[in-house]
C-alpha atoms as a PDB file:
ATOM      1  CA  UNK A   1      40.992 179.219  93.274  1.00  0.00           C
ATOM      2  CA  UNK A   2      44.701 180.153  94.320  1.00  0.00           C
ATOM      3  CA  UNK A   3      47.200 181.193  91.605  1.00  0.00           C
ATOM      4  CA  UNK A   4      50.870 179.229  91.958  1.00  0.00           C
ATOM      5  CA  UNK A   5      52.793 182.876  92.608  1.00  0.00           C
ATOM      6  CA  UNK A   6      49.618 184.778  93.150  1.00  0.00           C
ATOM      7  CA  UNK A   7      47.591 187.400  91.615  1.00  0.00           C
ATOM      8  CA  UNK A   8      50.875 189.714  91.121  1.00  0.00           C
ATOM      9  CA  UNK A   9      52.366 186.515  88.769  1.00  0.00           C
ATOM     10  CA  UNK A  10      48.999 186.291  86.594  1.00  0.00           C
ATOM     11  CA  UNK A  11      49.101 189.851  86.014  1.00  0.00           C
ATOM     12  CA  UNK A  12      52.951 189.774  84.778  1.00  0.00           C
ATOM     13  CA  UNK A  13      51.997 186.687  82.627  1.00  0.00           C
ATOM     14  CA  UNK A  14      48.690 188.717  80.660  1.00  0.00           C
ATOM     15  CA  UNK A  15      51.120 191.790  79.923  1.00  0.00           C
ATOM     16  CA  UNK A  16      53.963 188.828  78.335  1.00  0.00           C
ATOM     17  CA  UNK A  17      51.327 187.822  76.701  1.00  0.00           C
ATOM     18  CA  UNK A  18      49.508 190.791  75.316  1.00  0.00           C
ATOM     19  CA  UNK A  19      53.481 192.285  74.346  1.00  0.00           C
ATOM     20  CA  UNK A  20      54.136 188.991  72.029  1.00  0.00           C
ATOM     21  CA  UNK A  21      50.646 189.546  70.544  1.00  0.00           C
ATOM     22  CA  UNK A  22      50.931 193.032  69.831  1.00  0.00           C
ATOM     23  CA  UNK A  23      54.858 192.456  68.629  1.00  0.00           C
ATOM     24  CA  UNK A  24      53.069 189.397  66.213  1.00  0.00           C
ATOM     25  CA  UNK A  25      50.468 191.728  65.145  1.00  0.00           C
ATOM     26  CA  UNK A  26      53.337 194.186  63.679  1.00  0.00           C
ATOM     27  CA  UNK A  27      55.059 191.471  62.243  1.00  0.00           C
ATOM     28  CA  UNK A  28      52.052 190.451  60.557  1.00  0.00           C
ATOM     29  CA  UNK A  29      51.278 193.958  58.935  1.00  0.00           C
ATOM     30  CA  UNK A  30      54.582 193.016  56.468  1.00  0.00           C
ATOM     31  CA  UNK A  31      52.770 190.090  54.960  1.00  0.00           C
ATOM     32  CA  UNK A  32      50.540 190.104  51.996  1.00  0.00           C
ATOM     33  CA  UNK A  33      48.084 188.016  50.797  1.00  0.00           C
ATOM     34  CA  UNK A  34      47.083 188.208  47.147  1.00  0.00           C
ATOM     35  CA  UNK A  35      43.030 186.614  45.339  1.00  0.00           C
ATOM     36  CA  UNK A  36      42.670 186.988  41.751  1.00  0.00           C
ATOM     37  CA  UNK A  37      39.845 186.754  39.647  1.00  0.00           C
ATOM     38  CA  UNK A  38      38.878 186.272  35.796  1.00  0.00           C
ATOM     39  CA  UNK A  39      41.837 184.354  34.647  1.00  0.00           C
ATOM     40  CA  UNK A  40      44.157 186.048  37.097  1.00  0.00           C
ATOM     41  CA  UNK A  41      42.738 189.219  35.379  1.00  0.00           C
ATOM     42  CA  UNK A  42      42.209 191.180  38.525  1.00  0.00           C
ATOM     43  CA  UNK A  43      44.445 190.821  41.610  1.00  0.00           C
ATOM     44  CA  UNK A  44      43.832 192.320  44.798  1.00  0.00           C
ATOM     45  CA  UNK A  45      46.747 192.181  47.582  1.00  0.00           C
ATOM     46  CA  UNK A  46      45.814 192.643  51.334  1.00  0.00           C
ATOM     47  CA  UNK A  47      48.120 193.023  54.191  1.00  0.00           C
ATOM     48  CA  UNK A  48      48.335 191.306  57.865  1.00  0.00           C
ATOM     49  CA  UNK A  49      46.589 194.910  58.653  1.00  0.00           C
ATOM     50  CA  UNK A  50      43.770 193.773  56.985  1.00  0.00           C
ATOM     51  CA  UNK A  51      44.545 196.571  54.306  1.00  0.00           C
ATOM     52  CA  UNK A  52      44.080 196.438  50.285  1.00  0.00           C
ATOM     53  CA  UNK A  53      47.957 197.199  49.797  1.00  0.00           C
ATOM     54  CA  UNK A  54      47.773 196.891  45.790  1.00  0.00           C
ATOM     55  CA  UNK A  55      45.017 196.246  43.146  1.00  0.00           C
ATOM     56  CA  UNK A  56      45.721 195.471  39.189  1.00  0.00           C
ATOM     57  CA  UNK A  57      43.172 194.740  36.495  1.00  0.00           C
ATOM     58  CA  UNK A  58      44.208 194.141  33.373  1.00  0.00           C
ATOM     59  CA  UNK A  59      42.168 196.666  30.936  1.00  0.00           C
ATOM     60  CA  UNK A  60      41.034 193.635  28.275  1.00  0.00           C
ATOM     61  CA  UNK A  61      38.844 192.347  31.243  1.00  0.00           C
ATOM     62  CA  UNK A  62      36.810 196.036  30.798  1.00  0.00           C
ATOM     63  CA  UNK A  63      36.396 194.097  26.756  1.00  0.00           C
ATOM     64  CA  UNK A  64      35.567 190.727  27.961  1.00  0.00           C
ATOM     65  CA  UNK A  65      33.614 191.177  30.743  1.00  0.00           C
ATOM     66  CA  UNK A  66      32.218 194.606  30.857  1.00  0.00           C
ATOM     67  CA  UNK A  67      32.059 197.575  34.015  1.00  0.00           C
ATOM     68  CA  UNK A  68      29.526 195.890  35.996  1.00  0.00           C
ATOM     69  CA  UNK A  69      30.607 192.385  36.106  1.00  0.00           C
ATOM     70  CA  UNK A  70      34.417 193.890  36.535  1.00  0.00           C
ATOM     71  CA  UNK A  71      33.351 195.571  39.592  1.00  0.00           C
ATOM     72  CA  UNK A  72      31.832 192.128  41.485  1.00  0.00           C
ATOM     73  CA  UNK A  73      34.969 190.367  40.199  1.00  0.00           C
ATOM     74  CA  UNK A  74      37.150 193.255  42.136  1.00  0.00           C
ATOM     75  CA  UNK A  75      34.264 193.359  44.683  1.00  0.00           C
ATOM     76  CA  UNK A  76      35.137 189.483  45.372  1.00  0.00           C
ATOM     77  CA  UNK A  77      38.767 189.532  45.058  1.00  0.00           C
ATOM     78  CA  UNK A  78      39.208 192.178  47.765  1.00  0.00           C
ATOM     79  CA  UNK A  79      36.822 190.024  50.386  1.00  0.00           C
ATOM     80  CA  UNK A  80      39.111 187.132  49.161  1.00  0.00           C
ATOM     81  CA  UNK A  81      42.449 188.977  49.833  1.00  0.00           C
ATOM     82  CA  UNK A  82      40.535 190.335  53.422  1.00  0.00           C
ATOM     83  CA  UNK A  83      39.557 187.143  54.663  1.00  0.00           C
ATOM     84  CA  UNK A  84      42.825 185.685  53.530  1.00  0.00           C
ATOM     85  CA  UNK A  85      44.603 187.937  55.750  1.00  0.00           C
ATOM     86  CA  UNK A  86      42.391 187.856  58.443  1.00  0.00           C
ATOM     87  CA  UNK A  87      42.329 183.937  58.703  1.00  0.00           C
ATOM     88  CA  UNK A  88      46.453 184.005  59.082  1.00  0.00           C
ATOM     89  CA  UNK A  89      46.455 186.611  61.473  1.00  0.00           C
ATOM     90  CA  UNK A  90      43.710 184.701  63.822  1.00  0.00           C
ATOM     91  CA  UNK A  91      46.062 181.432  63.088  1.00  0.00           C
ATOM     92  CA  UNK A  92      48.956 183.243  64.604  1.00  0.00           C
ATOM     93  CA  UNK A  93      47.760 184.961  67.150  1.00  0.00           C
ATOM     94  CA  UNK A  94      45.851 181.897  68.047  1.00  0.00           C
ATOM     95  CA  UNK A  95      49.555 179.888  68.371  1.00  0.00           C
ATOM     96  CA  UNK A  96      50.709 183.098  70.730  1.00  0.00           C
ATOM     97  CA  UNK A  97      47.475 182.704  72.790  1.00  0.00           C
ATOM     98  CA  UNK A  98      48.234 178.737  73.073  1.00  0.00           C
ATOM     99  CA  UNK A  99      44.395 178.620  71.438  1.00  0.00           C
ATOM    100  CA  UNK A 100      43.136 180.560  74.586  1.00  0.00           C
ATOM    101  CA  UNK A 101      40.287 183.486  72.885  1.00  0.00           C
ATOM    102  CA  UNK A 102      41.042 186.781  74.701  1.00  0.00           C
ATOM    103  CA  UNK A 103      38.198 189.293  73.773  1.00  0.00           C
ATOM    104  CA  UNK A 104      39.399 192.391  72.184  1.00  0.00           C
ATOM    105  CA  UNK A 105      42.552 190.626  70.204  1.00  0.00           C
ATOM    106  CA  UNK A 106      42.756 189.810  67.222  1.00  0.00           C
END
């Protein structure tokens, strides 16, 4: 298989392409994605970093629902807020990749 502009030209192309996915990626790390839980009771925010950035419960949940059942809620509203963030991120860096799946990005 020949390359139009060779070997030299594919190599400049992967390192365009790996600079606008690791300049996306920092973009990304701004943007926050929030799941609540009981009634909007307990929020959890994750960033584009796939970090929990903020976390509130209201304290009448501890009344209503009780310790254990408050800590599954927040247990669930964090892997809401994760997988939140990571499904954006993989949608962008999908539309920088033109769909193509590079291993290690991402």
């Amino acid at each position: 298989m020949k390359f139009r502009g060779g070997m030299n030209e594919l190599m400049r192309q992967a390192s365009r392409m790996q600079r606008k996915i690791e300049q996306r990626k920092e973009e990304l790390k701004d943007e926050e994605f929030e799941a609540k839980k009981a009634d909007d009771k307990i929020t959890v925010v994750a960033n584009g970093a796939g970090e929990v950035v903020r976390v509130a419960i209201d304290p009448s949940v501890l009344n209503d629902e009780g310790l254990e059942m408050v800590q599954d809620l927040l247990v669930a509203a964090t892997n809401d807020a994760l997988a939140r963030s990571k499904e954006h991120v993989d949608a962008e860096l999908e539309k920088v990749t033109g769909g193509l799946k590079i291993p290690g990005i991402g």
